[in-house]
PDB file of N, CA and C in Angstrom:
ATOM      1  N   UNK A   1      82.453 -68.038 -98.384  1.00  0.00           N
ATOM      2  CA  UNK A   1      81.929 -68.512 -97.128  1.00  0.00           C
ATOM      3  C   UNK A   1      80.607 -67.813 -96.829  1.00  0.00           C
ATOM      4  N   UNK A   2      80.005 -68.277 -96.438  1.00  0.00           N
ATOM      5  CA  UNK A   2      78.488 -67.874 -96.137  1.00  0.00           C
ATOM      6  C   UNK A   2      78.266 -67.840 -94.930  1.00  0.00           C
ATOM      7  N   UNK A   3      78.131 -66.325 -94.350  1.00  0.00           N
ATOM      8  CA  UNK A   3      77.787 -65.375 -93.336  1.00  0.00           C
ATOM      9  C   UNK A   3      76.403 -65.205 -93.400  1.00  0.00           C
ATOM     10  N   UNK A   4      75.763 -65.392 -91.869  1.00  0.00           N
ATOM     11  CA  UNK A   4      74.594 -64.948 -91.552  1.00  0.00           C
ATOM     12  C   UNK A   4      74.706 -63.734 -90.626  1.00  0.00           C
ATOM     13  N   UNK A   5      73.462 -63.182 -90.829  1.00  0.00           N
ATOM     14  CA  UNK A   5      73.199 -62.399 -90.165  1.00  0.00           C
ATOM     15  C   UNK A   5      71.872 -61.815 -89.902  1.00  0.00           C
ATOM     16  N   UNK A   6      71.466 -61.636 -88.696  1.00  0.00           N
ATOM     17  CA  UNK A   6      70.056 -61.065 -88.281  1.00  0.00           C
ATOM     18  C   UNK A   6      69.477 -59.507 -88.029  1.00  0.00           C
ATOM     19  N   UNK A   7      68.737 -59.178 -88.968  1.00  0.00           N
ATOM     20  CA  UNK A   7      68.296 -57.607 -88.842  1.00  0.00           C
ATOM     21  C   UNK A   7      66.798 -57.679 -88.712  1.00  0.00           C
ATOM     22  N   UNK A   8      66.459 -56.452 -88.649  1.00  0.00           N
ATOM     23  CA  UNK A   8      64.983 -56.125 -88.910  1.00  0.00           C
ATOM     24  C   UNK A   8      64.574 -54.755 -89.819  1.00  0.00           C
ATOM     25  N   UNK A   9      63.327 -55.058 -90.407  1.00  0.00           N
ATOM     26  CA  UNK A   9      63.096 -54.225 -91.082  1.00  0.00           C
ATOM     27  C   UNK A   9      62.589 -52.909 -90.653  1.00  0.00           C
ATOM     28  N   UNK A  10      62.855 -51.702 -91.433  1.00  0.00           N
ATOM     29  CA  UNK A  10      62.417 -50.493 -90.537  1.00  0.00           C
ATOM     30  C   UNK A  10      61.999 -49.437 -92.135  1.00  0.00           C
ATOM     31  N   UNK A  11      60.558 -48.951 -92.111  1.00  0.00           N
ATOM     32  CA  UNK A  11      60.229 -48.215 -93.378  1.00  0.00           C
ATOM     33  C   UNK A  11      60.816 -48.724 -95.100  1.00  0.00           C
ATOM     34  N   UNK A  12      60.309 -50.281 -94.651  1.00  0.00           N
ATOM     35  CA  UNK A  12      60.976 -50.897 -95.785  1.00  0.00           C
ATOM     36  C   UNK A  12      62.229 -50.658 -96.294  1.00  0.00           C
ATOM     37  N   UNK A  13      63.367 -50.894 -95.741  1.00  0.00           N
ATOM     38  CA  UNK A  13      64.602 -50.963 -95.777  1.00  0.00           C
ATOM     39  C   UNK A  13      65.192 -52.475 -94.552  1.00  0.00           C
ATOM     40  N   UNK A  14      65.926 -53.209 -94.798  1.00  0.00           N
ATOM     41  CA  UNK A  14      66.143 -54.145 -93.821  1.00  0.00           C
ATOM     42  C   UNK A  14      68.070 -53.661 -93.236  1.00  0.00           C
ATOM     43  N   UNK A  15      68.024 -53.115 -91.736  1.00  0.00           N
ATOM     44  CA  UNK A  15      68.514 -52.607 -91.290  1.00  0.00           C
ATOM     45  C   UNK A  15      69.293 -54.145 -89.937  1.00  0.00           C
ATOM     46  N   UNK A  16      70.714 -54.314 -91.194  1.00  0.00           N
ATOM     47  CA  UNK A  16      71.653 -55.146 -90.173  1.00  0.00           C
ATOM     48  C   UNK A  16      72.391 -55.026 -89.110  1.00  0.00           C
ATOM     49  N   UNK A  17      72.888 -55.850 -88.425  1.00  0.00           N
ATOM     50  CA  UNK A  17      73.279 -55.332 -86.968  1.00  0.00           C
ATOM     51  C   UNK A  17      74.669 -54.421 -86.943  1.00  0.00           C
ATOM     52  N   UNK A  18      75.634 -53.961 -86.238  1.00  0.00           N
ATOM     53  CA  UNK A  18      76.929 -52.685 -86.821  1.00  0.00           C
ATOM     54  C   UNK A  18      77.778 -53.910 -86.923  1.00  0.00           C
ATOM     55  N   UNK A  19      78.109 -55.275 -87.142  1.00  0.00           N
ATOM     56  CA  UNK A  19      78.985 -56.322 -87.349  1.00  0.00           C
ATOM     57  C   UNK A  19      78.977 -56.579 -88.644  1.00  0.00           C
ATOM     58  N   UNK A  20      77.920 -56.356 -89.781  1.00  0.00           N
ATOM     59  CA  UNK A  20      77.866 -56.857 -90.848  1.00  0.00           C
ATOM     60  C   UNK A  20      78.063 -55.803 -91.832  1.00  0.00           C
ATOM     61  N   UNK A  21      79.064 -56.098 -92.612  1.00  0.00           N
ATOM     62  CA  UNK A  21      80.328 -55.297 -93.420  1.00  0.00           C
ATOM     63  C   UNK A  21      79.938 -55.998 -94.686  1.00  0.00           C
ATOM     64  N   UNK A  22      78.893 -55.400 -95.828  1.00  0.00           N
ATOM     65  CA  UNK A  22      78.733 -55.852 -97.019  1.00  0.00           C
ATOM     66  C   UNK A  22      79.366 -54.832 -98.540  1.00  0.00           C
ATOM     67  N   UNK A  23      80.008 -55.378 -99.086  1.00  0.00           N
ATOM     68  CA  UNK A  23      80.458 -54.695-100.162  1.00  0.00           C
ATOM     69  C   UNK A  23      78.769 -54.137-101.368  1.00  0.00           C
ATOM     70  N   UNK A  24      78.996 -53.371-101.646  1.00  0.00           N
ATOM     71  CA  UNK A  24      78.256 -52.504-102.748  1.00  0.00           C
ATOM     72  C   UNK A  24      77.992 -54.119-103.669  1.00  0.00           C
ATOM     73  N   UNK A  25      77.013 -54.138-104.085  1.00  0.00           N
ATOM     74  CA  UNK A  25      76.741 -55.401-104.948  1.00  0.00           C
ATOM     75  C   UNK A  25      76.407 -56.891-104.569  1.00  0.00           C
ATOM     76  N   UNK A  26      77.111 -56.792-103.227  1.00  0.00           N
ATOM     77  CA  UNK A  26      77.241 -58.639-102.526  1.00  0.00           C
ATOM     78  C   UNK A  26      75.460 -58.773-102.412  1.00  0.00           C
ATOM     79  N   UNK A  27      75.235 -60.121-103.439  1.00  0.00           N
ATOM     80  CA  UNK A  27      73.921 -60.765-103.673  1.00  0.00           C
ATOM     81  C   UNK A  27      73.707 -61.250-101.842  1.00  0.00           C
ATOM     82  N   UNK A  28      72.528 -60.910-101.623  1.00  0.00           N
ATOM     83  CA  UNK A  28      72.129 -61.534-100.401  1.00  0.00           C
ATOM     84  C   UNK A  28      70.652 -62.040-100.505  1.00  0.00           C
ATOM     85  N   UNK A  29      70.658 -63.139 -99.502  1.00  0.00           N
ATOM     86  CA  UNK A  29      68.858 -63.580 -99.380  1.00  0.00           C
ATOM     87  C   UNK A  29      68.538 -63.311 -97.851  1.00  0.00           C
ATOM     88  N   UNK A  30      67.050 -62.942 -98.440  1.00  0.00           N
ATOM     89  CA  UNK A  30      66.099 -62.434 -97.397  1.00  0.00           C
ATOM     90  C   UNK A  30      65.190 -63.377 -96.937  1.00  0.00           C
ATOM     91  N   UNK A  31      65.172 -63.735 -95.768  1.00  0.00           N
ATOM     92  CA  UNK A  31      63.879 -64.754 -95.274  1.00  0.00           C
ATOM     93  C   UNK A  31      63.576 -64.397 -94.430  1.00  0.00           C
ATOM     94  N   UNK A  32      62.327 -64.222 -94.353  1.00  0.00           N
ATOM     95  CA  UNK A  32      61.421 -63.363 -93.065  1.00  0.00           C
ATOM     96  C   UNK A  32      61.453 -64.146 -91.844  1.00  0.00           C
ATOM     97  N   UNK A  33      61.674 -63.954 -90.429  1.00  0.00           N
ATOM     98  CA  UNK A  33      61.646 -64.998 -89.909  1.00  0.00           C
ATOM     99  C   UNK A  33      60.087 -64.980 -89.420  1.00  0.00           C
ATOM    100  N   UNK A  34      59.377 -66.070 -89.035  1.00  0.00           N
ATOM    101  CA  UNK A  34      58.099 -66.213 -88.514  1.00  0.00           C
ATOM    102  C   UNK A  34      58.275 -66.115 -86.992  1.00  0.00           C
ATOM    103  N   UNK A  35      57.896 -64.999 -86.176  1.00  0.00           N
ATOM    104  CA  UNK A  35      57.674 -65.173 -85.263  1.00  0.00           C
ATOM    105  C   UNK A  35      58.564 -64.745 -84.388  1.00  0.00           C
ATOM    106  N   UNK A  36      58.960 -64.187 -83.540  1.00  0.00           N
ATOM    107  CA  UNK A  36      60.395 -63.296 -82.806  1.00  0.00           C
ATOM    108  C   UNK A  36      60.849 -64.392 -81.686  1.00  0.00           C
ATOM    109  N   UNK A  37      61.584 -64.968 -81.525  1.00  0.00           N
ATOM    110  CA  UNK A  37      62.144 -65.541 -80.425  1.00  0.00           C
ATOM    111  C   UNK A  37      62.042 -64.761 -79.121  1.00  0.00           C
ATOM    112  N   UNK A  38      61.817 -65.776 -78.056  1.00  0.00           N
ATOM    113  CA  UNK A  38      61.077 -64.719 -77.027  1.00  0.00           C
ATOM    114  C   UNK A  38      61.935 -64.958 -75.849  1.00  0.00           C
ATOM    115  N   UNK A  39      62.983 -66.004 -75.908  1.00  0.00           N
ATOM    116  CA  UNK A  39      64.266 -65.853 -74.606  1.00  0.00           C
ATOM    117  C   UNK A  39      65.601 -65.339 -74.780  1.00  0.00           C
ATOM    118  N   UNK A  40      66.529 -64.489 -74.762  1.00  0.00           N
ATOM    119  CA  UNK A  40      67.531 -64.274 -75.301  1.00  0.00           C
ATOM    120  C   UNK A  40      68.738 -64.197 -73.680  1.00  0.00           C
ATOM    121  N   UNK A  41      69.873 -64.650 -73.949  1.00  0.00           N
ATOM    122  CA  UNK A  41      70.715 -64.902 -73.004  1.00  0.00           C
ATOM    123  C   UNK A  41      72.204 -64.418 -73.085  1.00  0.00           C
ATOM    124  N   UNK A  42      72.699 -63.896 -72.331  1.00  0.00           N
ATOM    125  CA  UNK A  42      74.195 -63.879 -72.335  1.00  0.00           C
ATOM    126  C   UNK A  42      74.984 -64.921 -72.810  1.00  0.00           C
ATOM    127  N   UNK A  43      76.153 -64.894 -74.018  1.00  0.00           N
ATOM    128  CA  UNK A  43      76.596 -66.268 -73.940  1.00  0.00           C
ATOM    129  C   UNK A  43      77.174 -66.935 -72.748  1.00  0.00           C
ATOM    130  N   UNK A  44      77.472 -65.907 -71.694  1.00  0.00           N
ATOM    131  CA  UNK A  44      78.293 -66.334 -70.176  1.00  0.00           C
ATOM    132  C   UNK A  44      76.736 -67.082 -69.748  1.00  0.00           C
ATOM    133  N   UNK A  45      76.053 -66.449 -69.490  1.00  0.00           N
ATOM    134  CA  UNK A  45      74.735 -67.291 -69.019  1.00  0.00           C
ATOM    135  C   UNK A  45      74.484 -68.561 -69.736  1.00  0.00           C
ATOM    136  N   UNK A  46      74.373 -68.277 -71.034  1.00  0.00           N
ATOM    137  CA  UNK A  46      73.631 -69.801 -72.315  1.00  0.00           C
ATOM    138  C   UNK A  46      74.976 -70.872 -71.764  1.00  0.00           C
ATOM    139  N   UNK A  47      76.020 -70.711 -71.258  1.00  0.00           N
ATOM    140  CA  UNK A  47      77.311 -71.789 -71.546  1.00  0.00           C
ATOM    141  C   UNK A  47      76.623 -72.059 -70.156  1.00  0.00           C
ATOM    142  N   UNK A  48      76.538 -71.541 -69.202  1.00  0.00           N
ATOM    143  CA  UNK A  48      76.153 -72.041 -67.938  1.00  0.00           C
ATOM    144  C   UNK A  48      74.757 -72.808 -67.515  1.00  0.00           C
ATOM    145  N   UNK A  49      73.987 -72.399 -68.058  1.00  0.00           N
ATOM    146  CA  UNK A  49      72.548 -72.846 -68.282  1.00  0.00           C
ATOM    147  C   UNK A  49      72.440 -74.417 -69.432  1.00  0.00           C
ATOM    148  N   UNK A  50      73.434 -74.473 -70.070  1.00  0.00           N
ATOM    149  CA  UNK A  50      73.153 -75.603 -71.241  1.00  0.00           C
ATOM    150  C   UNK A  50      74.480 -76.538 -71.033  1.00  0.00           C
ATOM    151  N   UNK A  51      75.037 -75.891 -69.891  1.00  0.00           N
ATOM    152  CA  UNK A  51      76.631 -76.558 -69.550  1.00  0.00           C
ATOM    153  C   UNK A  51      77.252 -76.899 -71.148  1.00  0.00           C
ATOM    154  N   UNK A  52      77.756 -75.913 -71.821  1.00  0.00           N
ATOM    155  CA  UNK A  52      78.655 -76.109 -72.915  1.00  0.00           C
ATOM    156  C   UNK A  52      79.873 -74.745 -72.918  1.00  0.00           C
ATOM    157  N   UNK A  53      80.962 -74.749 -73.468  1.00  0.00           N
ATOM    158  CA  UNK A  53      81.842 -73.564 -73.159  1.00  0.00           C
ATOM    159  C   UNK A  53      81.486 -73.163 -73.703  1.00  0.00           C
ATOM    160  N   UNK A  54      81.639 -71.541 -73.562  1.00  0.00           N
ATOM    161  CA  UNK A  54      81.760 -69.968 -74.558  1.00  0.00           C
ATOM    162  C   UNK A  54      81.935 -70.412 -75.739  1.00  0.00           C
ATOM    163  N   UNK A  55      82.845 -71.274 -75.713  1.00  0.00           N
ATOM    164  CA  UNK A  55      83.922 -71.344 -77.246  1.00  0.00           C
ATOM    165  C   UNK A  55      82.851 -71.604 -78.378  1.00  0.00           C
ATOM    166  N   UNK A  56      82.098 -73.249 -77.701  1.00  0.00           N
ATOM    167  CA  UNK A  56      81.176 -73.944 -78.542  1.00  0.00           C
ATOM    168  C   UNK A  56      80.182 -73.000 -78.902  1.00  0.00           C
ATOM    169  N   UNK A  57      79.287 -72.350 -78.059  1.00  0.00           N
ATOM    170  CA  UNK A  57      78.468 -71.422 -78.188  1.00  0.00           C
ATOM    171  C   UNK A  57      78.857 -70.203 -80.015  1.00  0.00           C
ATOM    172  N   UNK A  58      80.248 -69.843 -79.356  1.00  0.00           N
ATOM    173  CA  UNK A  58      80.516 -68.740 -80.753  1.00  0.00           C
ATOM    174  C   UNK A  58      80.840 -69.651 -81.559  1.00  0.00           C
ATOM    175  N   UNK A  59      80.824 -71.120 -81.607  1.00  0.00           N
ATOM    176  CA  UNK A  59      81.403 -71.549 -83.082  1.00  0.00           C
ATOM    177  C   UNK A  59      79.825 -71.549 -83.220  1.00  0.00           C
ATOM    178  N   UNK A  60      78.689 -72.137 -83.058  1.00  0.00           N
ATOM    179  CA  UNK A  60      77.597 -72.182 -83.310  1.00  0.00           C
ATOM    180  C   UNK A  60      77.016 -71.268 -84.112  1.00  0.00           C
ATOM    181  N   UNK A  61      77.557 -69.763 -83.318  1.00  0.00           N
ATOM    182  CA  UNK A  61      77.020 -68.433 -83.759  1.00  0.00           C
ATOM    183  C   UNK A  61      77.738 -68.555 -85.091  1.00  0.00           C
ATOM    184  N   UNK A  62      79.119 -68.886 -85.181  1.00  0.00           N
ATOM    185  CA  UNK A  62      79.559 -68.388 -86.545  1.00  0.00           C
ATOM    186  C   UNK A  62      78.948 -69.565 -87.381  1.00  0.00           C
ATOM    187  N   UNK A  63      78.662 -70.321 -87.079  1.00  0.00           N
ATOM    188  CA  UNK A  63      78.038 -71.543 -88.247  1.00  0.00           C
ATOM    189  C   UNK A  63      76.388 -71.237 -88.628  1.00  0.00           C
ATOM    190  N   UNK A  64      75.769 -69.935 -87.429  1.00  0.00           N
ATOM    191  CA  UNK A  64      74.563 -69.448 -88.126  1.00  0.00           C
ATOM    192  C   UNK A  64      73.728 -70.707 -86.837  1.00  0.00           C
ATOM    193  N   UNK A  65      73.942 -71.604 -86.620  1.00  0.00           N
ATOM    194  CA  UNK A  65      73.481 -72.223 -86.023  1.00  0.00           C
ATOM    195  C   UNK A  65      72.396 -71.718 -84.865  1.00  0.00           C
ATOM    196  N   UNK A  66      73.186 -70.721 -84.195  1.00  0.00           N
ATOM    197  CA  UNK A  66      72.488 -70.199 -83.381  1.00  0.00           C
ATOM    198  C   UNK A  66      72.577 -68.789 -83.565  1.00  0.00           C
ATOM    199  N   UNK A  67      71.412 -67.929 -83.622  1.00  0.00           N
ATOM    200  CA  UNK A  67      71.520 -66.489 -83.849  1.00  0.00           C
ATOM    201  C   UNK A  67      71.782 -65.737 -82.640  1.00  0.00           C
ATOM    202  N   UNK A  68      72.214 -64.397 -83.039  1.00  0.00           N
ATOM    203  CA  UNK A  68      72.220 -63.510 -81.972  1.00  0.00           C
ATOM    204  C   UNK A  68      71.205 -62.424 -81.949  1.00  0.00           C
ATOM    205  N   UNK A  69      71.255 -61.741 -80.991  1.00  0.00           N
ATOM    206  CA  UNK A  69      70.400 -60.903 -80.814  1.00  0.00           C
ATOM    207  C   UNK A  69      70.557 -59.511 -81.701  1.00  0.00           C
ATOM    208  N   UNK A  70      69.817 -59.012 -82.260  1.00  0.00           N
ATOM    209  CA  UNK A  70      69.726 -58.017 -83.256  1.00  0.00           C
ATOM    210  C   UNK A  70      70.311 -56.728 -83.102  1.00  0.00           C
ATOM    211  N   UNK A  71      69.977 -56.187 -81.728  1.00  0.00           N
ATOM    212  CA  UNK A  71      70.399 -55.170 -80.764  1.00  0.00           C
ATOM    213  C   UNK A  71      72.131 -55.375 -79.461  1.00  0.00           C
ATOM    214  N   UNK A  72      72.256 -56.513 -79.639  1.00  0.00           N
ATOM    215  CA  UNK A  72      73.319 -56.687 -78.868  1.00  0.00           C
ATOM    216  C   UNK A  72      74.063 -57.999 -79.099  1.00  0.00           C
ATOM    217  N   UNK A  73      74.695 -58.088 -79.608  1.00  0.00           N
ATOM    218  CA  UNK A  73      75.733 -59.328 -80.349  1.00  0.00           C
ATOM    219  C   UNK A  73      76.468 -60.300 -79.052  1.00  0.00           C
ATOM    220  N   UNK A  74      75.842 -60.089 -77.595  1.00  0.00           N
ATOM    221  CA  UNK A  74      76.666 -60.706 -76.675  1.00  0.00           C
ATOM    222  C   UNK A  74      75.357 -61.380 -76.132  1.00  0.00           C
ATOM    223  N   UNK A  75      74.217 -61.488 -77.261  1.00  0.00           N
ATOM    224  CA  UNK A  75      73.136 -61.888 -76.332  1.00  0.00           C
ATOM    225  C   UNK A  75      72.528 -63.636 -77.778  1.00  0.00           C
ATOM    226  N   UNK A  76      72.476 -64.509 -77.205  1.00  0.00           N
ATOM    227  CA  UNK A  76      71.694 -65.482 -78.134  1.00  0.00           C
ATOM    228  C   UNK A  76      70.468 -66.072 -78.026  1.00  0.00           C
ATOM    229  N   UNK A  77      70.322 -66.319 -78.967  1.00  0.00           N
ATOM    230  CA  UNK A  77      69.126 -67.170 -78.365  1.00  0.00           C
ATOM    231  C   UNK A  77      68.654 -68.322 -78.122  1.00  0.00           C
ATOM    232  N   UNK A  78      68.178 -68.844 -77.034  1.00  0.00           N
ATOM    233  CA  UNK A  78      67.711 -70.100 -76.637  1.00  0.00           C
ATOM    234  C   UNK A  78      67.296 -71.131 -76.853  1.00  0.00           C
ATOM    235  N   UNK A  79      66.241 -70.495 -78.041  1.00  0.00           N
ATOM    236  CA  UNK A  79      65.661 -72.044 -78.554  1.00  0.00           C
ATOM    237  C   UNK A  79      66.966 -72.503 -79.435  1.00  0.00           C
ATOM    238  N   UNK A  80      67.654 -71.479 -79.592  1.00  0.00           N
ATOM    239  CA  UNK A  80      68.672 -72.241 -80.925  1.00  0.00           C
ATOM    240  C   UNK A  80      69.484 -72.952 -80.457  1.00  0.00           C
ATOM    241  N   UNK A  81      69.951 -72.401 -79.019  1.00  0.00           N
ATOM    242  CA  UNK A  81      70.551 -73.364 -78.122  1.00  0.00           C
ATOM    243  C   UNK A  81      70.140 -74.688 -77.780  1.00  0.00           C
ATOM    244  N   UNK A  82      68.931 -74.569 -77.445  1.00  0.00           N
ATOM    245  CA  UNK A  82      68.647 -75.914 -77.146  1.00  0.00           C
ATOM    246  C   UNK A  82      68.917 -77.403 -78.350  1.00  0.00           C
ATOM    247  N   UNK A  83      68.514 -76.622 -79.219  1.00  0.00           N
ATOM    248  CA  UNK A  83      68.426 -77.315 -80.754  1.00  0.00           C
ATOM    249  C   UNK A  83      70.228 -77.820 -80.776  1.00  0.00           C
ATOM    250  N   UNK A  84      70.719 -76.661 -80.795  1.00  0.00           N
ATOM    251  CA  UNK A  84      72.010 -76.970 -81.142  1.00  0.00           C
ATOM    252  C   UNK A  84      72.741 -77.956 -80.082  1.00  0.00           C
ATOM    253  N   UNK A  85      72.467 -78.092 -78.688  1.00  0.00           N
ATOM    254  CA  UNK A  85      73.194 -78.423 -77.887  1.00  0.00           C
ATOM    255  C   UNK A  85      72.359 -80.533 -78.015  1.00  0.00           C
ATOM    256  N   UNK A  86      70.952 -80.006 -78.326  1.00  0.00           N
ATOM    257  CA  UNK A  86      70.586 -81.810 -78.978  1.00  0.00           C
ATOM    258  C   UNK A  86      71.107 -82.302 -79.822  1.00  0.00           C
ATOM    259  N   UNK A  87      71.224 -81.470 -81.254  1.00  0.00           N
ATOM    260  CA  UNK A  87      72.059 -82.003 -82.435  1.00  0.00           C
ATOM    261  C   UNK A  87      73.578 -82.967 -81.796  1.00  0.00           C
ATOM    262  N   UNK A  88      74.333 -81.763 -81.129  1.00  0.00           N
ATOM    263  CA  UNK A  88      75.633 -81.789 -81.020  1.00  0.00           C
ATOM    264  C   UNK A  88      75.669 -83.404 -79.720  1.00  0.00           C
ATOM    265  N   UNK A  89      74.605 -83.328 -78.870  1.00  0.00           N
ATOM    266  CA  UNK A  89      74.317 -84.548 -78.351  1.00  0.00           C
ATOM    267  C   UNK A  89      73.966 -86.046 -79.250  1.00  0.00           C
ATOM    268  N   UNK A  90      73.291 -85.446 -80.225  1.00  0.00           N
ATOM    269  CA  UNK A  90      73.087 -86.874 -80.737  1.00  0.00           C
ATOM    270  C   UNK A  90      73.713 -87.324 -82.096  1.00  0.00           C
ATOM    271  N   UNK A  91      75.228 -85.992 -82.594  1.00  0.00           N
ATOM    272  CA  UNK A  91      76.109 -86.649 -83.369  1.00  0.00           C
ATOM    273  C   UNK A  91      77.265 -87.567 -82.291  1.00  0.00           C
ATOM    274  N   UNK A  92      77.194 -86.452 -80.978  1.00  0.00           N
ATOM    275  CA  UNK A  92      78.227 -87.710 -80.118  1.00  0.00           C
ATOM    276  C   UNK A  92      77.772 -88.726 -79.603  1.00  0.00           C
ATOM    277  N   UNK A  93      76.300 -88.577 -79.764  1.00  0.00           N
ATOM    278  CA  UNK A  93      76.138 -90.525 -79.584  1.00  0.00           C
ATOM    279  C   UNK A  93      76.132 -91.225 -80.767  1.00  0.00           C
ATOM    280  N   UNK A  94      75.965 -91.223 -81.968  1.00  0.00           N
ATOM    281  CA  UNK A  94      76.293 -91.496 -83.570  1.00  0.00           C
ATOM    282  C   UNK A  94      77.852 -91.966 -83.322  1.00  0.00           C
ATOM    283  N   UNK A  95      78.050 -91.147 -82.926  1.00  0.00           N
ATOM    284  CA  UNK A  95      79.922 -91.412 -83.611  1.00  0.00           C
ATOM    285  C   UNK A  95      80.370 -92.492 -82.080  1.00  0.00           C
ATOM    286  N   UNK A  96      79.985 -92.483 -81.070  1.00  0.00           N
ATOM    287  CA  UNK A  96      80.374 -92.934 -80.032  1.00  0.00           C
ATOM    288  C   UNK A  96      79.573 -94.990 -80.475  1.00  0.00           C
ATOM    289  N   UNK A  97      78.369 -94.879 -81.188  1.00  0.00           N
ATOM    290  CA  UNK A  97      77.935 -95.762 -82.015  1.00  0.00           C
ATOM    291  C   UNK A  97      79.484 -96.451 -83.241  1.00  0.00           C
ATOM    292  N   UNK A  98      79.675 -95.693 -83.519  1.00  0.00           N
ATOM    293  CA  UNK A  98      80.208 -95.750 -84.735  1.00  0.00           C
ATOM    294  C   UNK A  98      81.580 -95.832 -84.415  1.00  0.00           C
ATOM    295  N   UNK A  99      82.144 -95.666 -83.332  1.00  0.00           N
ATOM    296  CA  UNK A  99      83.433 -95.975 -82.746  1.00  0.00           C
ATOM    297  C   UNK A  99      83.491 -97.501 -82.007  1.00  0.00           C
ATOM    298  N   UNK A 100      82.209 -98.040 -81.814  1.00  0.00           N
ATOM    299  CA  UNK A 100      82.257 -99.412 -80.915  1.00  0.00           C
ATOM    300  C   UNK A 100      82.063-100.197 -82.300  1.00  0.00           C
ATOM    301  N   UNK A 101      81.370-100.009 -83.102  1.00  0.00           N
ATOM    302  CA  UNK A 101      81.225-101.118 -84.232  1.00  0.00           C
ATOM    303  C   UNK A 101      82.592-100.940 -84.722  1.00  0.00           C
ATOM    304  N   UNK A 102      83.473 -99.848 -84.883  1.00  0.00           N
ATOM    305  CA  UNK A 102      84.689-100.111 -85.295  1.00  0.00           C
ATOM    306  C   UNK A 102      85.998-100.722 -84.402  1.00  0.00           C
ATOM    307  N   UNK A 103      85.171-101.113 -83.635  1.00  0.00           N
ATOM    308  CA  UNK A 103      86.326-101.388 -82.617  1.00  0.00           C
ATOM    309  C   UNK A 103      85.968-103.045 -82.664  1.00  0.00           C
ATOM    310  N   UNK A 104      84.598-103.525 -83.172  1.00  0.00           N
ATOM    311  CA  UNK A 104      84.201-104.892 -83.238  1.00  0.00           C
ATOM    312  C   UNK A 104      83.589-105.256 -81.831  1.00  0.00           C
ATOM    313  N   UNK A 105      83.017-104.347 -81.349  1.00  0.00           N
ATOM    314  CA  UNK A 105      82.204-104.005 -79.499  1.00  0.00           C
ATOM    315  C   UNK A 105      80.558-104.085 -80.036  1.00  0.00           C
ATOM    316  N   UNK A 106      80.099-103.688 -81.123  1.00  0.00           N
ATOM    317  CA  UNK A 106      78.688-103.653 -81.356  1.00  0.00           C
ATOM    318  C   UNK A 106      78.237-105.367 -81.810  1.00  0.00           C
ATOM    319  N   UNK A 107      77.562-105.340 -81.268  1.00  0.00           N
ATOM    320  CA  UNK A 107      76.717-107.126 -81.795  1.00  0.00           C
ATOM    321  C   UNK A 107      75.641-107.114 -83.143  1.00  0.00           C
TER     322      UNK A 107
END
């Protein structure tokens, strides 16, 4: 299963957050991110602000979808939210599509 996770680099060493538990050897990739995200939110705040539950929010986080904050794992970030909460909007209009043509409702 493929775990993400967000660090930063410090005297050329890349220094992960205290959640990420890697065995001696486990191959990992590095991608620099461009640019630091500049809103970060409580998930109690992001569920209230984007009206979606807690729940959805941490499945997001665990799907990498949306990152957390580097320094504090109860904090995410926004733009990923937003992204994620459009996606997740416009597979339930897809399938809500895709439930009327199966029902013989689409023309």
């Amino acid at each position: 299963m493929l775990q993400t996770y967000q660090g930063f680099v410090e005297n050329g060493a890349v220094i992960l957050p205290k959640q990420a538990k890697l065995n001696n050897g486990t191959p990992v990739l590095i991608v620099p991110q461009i640019g630091m995200p500049k809103e970060w939110l409580s998930i109690k705040q992001a569920a209230r602000r984007f009206g979606v539950s807690i729940m959805r929010i941490r499945q997001w986080v665990k799907s990498a979808k949306v990152r957390i904050h580097p320094d504090d794992p109860n904090k995410v970030n926004v733009d990923d939210l937003e992204d994620a909460v459009e996606q997740d909007e416009l597979f339930n209009l897809t399938m809500q599509v895709v439930e009327r043509q199966n029902n013989g409702l689409a023309e």
